[in-house]
PDB file of N, CA and C in Angstrom:
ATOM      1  N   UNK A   1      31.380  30.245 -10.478  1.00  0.00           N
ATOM      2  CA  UNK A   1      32.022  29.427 -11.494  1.00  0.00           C
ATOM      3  C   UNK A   1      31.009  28.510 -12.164  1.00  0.00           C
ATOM      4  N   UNK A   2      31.467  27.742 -12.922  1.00  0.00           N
ATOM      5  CA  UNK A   2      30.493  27.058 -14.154  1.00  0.00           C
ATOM      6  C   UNK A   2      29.888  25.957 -13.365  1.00  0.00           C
ATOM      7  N   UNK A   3      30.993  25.634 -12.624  1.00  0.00           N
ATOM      8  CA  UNK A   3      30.948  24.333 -11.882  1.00  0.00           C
ATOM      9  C   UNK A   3      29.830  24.275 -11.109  1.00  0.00           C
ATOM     10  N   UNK A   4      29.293  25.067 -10.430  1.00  0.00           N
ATOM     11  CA  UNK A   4      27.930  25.179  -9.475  1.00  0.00           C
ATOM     12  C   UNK A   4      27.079  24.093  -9.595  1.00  0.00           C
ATOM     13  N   UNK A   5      26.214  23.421  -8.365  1.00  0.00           N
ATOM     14  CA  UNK A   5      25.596  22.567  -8.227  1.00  0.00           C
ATOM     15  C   UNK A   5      24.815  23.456  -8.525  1.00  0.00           C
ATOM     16  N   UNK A   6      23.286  23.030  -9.310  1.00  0.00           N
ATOM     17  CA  UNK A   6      21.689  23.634  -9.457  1.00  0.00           C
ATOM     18  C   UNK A   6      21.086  22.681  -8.674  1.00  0.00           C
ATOM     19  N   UNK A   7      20.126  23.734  -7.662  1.00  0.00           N
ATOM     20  CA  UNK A   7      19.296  22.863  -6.838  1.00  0.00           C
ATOM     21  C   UNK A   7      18.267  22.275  -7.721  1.00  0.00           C
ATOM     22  N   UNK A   8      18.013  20.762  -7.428  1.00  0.00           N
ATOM     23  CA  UNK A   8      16.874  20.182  -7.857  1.00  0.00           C
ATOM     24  C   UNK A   8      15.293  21.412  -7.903  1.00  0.00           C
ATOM     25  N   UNK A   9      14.521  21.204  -8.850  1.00  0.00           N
ATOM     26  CA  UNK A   9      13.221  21.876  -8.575  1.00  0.00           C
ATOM     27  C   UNK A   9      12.412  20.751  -8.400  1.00  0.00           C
ATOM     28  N   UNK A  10      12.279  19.706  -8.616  1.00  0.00           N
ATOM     29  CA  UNK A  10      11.883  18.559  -8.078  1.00  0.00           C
ATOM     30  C   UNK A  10      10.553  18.516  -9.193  1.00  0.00           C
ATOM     31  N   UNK A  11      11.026  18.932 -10.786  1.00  0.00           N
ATOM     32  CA  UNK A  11       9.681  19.073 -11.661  1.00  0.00           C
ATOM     33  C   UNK A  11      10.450  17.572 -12.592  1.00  0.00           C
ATOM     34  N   UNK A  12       9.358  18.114 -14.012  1.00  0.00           N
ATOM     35  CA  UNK A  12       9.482  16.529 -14.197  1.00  0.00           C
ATOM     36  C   UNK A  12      10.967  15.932 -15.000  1.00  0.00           C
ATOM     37  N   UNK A  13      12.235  16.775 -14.732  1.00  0.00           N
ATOM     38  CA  UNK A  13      13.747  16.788 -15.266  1.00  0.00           C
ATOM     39  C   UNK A  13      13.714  15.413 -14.137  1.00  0.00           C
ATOM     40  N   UNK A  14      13.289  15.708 -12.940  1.00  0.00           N
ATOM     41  CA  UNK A  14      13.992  14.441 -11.921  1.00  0.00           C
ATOM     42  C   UNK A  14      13.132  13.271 -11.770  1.00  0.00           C
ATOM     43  N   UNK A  15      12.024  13.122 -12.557  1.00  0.00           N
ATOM     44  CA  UNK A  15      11.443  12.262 -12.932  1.00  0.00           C
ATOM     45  C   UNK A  15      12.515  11.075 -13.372  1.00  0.00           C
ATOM     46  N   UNK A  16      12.104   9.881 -12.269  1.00  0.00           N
ATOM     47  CA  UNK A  16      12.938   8.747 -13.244  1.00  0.00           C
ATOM     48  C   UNK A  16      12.376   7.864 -14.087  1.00  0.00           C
ATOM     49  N   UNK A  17      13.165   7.400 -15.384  1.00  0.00           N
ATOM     50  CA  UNK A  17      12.515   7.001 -16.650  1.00  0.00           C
ATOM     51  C   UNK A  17      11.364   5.944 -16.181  1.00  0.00           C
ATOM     52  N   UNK A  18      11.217   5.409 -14.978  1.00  0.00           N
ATOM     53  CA  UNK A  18      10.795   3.968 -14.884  1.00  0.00           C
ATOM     54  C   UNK A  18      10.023   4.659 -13.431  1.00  0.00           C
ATOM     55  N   UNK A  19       8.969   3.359 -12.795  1.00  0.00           N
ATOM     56  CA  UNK A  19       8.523   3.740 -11.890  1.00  0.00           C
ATOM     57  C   UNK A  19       8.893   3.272 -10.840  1.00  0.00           C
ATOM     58  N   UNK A  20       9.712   2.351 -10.767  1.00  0.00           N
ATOM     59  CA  UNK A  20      10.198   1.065  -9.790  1.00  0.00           C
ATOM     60  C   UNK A  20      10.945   2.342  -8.449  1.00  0.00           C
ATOM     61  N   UNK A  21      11.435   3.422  -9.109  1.00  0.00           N
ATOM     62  CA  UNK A  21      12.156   4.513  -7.711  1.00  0.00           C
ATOM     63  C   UNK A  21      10.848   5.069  -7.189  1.00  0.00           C
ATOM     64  N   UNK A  22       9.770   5.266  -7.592  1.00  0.00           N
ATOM     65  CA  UNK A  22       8.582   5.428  -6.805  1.00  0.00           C
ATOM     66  C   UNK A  22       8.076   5.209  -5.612  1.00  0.00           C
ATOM     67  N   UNK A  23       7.503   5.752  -4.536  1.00  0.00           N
ATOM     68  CA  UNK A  23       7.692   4.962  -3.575  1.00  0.00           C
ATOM     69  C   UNK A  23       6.334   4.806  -3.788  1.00  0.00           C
ATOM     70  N   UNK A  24       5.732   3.333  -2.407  1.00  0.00           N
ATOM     71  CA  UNK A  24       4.589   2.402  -2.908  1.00  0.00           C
ATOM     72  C   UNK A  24       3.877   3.107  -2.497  1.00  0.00           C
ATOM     73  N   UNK A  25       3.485   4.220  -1.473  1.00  0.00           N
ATOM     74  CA  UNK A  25       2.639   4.923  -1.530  1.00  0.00           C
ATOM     75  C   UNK A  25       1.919   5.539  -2.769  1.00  0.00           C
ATOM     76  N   UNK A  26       3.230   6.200  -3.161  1.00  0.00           N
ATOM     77  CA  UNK A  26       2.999   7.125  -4.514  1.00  0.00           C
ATOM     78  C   UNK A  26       2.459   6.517  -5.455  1.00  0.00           C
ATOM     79  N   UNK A  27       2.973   4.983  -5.760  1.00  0.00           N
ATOM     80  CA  UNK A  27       2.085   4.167  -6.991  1.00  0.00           C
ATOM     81  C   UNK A  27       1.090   3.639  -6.877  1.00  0.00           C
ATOM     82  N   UNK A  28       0.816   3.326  -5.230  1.00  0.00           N
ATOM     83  CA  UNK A  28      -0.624   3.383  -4.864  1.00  0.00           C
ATOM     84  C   UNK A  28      -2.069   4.665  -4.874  1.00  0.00           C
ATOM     85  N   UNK A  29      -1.007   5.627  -5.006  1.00  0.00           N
ATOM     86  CA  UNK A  29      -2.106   6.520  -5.348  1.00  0.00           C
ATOM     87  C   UNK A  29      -2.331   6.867  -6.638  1.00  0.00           C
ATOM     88  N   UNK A  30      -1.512   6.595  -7.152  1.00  0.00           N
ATOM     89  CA  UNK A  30      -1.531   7.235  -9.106  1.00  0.00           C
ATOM     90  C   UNK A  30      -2.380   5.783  -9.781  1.00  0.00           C
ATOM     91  N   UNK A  31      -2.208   4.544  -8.938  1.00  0.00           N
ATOM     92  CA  UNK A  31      -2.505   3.513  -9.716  1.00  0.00           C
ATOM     93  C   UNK A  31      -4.619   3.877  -8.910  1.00  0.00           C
ATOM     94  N   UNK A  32      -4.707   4.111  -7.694  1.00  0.00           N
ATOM     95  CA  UNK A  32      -6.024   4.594  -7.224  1.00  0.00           C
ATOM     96  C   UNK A  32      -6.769   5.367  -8.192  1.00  0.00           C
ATOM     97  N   UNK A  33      -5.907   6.402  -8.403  1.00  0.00           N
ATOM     98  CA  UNK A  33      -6.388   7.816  -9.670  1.00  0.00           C
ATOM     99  C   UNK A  33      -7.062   6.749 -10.811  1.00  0.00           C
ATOM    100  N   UNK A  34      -5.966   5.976 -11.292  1.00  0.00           N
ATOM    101  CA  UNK A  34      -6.105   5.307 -12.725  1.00  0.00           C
ATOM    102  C   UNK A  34      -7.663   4.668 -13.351  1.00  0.00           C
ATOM    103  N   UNK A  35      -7.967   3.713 -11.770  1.00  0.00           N
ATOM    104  CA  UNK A  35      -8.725   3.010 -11.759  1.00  0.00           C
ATOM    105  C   UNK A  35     -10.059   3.439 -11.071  1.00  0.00           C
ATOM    106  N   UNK A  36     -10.072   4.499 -10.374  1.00  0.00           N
ATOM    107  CA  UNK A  36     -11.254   5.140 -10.402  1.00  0.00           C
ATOM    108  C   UNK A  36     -11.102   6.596  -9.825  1.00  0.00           C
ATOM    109  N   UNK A  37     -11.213   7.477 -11.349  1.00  0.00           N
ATOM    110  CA  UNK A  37     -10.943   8.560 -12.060  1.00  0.00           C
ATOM    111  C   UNK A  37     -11.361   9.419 -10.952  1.00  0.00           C
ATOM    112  N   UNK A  38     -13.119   9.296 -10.578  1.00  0.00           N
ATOM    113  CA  UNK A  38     -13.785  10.278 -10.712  1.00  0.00           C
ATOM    114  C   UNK A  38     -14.220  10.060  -8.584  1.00  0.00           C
ATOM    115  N   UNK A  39     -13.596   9.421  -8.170  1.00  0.00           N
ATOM    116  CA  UNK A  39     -13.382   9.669  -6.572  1.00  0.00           C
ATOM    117  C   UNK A  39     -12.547  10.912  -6.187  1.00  0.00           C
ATOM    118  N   UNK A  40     -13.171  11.396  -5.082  1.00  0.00           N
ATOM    119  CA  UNK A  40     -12.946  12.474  -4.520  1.00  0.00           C
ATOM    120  C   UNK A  40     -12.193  12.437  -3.732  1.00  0.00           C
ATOM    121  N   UNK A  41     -10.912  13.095  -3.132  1.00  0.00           N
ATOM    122  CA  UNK A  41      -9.922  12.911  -2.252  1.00  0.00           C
ATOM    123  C   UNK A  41     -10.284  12.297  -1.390  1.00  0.00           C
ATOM    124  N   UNK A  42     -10.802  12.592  -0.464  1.00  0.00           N
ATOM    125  CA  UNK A  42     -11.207  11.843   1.072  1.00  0.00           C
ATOM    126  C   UNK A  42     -11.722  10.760   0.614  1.00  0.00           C
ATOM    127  N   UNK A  43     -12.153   9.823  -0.291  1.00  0.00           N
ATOM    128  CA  UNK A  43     -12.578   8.974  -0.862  1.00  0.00           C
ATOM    129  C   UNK A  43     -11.500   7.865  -0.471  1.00  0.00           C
ATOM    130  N   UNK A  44     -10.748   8.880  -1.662  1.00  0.00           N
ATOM    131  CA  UNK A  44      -9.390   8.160  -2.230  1.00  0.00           C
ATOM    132  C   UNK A  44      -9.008   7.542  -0.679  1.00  0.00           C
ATOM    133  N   UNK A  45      -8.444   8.812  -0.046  1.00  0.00           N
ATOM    134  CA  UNK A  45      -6.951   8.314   0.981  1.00  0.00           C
ATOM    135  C   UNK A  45      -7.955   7.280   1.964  1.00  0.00           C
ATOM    136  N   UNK A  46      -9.427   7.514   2.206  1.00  0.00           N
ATOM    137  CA  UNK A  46      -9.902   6.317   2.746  1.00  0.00           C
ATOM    138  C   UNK A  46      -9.367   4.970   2.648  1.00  0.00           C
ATOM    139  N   UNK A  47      -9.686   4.874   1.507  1.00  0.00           N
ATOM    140  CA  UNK A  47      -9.894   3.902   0.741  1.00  0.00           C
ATOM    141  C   UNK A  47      -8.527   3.017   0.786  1.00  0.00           C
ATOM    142  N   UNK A  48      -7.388   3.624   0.421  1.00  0.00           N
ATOM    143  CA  UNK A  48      -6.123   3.714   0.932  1.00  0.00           C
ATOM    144  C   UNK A  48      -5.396   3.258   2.078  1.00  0.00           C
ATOM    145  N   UNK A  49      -6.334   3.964   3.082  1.00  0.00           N
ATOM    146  CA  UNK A  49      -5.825   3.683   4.221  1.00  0.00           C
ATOM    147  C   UNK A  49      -5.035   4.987   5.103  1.00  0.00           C
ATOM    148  N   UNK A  50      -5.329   6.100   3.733  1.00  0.00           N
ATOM    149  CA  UNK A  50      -4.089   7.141   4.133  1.00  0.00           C
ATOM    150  C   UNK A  50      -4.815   8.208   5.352  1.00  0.00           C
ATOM    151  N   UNK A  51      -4.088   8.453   5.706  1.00  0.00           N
ATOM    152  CA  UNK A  51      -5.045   9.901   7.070  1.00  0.00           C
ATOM    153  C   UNK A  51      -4.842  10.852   6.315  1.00  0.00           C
ATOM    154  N   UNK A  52      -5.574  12.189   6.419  1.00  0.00           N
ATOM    155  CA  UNK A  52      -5.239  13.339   5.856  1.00  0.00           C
ATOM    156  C   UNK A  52      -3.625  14.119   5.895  1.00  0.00           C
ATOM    157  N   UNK A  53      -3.157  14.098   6.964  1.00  0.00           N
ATOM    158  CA  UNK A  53      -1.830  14.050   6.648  1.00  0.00           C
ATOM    159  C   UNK A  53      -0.835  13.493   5.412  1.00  0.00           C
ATOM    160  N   UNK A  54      -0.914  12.315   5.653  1.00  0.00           N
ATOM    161  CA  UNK A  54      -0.368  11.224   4.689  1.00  0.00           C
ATOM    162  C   UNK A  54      -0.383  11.443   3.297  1.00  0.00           C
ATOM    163  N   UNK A  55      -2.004  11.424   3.235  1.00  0.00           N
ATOM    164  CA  UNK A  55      -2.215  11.609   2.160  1.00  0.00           C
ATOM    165  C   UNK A  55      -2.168  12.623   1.616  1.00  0.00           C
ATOM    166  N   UNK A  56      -2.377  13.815   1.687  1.00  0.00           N
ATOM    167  CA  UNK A  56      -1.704  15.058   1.117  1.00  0.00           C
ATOM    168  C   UNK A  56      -0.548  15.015   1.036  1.00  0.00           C
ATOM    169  N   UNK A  57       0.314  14.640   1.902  1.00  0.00           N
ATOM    170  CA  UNK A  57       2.254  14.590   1.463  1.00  0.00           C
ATOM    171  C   UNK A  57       2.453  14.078   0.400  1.00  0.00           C
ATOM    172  N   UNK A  58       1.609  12.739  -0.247  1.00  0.00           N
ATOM    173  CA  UNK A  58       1.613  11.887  -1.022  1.00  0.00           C
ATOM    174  C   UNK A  58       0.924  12.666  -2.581  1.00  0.00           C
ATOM    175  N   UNK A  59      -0.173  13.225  -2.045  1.00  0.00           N
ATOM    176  CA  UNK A  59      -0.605  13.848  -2.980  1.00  0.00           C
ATOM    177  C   UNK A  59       0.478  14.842  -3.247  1.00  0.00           C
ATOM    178  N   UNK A  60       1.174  15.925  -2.643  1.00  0.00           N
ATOM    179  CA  UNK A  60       1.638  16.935  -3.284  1.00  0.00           C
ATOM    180  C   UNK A  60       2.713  16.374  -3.761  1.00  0.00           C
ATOM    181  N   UNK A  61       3.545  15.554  -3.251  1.00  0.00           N
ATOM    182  CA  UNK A  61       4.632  14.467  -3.612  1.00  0.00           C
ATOM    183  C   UNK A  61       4.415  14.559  -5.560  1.00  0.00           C
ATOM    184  N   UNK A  62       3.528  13.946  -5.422  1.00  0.00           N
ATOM    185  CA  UNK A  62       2.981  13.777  -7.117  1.00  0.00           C
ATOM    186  C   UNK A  62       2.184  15.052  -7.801  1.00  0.00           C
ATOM    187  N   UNK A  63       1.694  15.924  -7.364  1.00  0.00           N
ATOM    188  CA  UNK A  63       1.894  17.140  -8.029  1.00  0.00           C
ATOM    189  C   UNK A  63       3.314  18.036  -8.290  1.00  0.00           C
ATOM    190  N   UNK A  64       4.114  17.857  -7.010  1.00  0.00           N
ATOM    191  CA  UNK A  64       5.377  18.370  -7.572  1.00  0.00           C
ATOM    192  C   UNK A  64       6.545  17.953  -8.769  1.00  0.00           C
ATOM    193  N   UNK A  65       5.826  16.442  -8.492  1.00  0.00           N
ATOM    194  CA  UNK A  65       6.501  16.077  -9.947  1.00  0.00           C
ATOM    195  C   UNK A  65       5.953  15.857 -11.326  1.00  0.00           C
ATOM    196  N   UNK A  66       4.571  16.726 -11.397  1.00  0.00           N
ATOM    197  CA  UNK A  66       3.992  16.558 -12.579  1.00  0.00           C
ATOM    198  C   UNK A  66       3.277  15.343 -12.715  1.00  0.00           C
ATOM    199  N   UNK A  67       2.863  14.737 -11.831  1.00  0.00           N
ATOM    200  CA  UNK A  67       2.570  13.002 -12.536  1.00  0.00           C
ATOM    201  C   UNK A  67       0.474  13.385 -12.162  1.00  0.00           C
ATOM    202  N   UNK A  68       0.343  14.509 -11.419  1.00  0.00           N
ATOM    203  CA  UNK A  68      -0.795  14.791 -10.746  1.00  0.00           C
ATOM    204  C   UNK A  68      -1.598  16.230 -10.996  1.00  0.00           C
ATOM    205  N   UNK A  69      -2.570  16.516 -11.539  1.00  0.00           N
ATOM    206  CA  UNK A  69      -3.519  17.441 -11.392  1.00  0.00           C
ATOM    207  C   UNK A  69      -4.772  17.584 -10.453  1.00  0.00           C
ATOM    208  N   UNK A  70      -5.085  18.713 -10.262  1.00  0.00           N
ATOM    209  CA  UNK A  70      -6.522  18.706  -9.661  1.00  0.00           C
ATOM    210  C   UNK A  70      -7.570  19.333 -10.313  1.00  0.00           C
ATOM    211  N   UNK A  71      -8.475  18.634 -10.547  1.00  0.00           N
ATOM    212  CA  UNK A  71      -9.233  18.958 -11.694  1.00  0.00           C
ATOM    213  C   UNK A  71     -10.976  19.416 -10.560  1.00  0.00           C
ATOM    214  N   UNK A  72     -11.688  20.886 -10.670  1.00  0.00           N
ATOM    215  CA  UNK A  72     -12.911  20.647  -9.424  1.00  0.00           C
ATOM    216  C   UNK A  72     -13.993  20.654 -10.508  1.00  0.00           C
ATOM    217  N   UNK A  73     -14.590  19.801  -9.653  1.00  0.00           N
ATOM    218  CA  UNK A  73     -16.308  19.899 -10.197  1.00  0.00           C
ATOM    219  C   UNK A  73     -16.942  19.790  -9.617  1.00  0.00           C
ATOM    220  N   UNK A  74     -17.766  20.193 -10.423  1.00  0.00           N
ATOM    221  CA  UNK A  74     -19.297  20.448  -9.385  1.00  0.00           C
ATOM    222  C   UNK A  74     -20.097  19.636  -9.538  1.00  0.00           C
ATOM    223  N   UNK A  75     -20.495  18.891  -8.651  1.00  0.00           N
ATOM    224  CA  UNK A  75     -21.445  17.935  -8.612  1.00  0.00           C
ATOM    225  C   UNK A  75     -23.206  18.251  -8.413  1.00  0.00           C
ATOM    226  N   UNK A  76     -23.089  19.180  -8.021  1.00  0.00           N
ATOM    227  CA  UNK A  76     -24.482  19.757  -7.859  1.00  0.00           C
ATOM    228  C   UNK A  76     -23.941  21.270  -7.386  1.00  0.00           C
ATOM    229  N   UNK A  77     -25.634  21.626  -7.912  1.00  0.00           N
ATOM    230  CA  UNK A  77     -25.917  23.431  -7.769  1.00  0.00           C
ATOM    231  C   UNK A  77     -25.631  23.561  -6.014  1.00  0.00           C
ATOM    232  N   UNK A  78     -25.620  23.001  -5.324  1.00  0.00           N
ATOM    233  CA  UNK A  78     -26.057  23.432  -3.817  1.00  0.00           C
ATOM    234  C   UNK A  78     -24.442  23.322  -3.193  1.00  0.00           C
ATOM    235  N   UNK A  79     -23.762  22.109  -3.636  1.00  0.00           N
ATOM    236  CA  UNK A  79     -22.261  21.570  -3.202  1.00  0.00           C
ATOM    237  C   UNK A  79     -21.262  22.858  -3.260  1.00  0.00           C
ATOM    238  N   UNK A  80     -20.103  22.491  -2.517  1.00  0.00           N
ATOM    239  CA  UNK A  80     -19.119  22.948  -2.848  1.00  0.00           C
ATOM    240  C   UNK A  80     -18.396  22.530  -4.230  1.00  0.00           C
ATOM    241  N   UNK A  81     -17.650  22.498  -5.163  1.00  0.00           N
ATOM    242  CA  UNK A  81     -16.941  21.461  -6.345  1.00  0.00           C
ATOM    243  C   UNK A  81     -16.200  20.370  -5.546  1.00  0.00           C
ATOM    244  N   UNK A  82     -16.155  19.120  -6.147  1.00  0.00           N
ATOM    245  CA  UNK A  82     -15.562  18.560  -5.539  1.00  0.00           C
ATOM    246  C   UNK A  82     -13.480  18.567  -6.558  1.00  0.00           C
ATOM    247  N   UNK A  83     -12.848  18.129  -5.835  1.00  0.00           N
ATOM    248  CA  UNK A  83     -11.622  18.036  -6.367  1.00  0.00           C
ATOM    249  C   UNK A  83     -11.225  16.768  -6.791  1.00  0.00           C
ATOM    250  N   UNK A  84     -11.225  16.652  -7.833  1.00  0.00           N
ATOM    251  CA  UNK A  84     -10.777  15.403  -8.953  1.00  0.00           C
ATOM    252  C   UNK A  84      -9.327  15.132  -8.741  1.00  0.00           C
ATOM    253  N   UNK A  85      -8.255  14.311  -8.410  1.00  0.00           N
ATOM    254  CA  UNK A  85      -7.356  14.082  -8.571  1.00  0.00           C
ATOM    255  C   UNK A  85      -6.946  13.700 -10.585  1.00  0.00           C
ATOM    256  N   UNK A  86      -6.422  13.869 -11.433  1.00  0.00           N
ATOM    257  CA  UNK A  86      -6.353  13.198 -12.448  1.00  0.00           C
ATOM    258  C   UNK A  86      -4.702  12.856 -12.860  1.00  0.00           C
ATOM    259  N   UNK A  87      -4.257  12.448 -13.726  1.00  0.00           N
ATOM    260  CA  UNK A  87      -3.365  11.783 -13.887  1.00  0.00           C
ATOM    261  C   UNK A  87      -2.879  12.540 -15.167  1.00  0.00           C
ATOM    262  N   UNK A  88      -1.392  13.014 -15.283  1.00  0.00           N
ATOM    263  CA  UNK A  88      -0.922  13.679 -16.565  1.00  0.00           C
ATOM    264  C   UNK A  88      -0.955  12.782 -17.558  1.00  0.00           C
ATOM    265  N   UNK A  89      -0.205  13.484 -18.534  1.00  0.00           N
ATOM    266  CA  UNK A  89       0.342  12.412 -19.754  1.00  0.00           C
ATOM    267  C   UNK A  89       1.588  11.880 -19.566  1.00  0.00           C
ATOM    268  N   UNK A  90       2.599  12.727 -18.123  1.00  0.00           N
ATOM    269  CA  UNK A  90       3.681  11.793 -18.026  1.00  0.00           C
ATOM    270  C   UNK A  90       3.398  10.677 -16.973  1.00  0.00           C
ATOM    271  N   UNK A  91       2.184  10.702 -16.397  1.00  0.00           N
ATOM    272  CA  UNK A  91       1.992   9.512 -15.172  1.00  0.00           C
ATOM    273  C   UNK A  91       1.118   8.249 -16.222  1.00  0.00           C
ATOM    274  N   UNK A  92       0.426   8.862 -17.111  1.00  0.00           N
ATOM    275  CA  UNK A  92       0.326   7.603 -18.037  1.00  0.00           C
ATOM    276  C   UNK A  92       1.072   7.159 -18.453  1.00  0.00           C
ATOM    277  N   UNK A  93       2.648   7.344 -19.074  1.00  0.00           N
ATOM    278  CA  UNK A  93       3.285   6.817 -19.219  1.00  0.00           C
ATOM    279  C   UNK A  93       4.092   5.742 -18.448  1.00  0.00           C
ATOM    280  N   UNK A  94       3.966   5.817 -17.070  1.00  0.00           N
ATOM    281  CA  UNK A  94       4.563   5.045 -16.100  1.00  0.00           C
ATOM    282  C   UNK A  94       4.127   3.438 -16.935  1.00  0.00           C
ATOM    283  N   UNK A  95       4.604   2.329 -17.048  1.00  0.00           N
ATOM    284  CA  UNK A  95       4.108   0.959 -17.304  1.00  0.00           C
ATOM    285  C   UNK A  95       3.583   0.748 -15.831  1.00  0.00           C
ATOM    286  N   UNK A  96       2.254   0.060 -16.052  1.00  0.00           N
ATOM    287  CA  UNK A  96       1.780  -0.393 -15.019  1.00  0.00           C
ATOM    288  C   UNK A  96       0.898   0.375 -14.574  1.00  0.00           C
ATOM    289  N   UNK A  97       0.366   1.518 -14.938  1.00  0.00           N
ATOM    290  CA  UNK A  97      -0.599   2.168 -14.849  1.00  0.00           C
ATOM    291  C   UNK A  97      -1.571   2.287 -15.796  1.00  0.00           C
TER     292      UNK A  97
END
């Protein structure tokens, strides 16, 4: 019937207009991204405070809702790339970021 619930896909439809439903993890990491771009994950969740656990939940948290990319580069010929966290055009929009 018409009536059917649609499961959430958890993309950016359930995005809420504002950031305040965010949780402080999550705006702690998008506001981390903001302010210094070009740190490398393990950097980041250091820095944070987050363990690798954590911080990946947090991270994919915000890739599933669009607010997060991973952008790799290479820092040198010899390295592996490193992985850039960066920030969409709908996580710039958040106020306060």
């Amino acid at each position: 019937d018409s009536h059917q619930k649609t499961k959430p896909t958890g993309g950016v439809e359930n995005l809420p207009p504002f950031a305040g439903t965010l949780l402080t993890d999550q705006m702690a990491l998008l506001r981390d991204v903001a302010r210094q771009p070009d740190s490398g994950v393990a950097e980041r969740f250091r820095r944070l405070g987050f363990g690798g656990a954590k911080g990946n939940r947090v991270k994919q948290d915000l890739l599933d809702l669009g607010l997060l990319e991973v952008e790799s580069v290479r820092r040198s010929l010899a390295g592996a790339p490193t992985k850039l966290l960066r920030l969409t055009a709908l996580a710039r929009s958040i106020p306060g970021l």
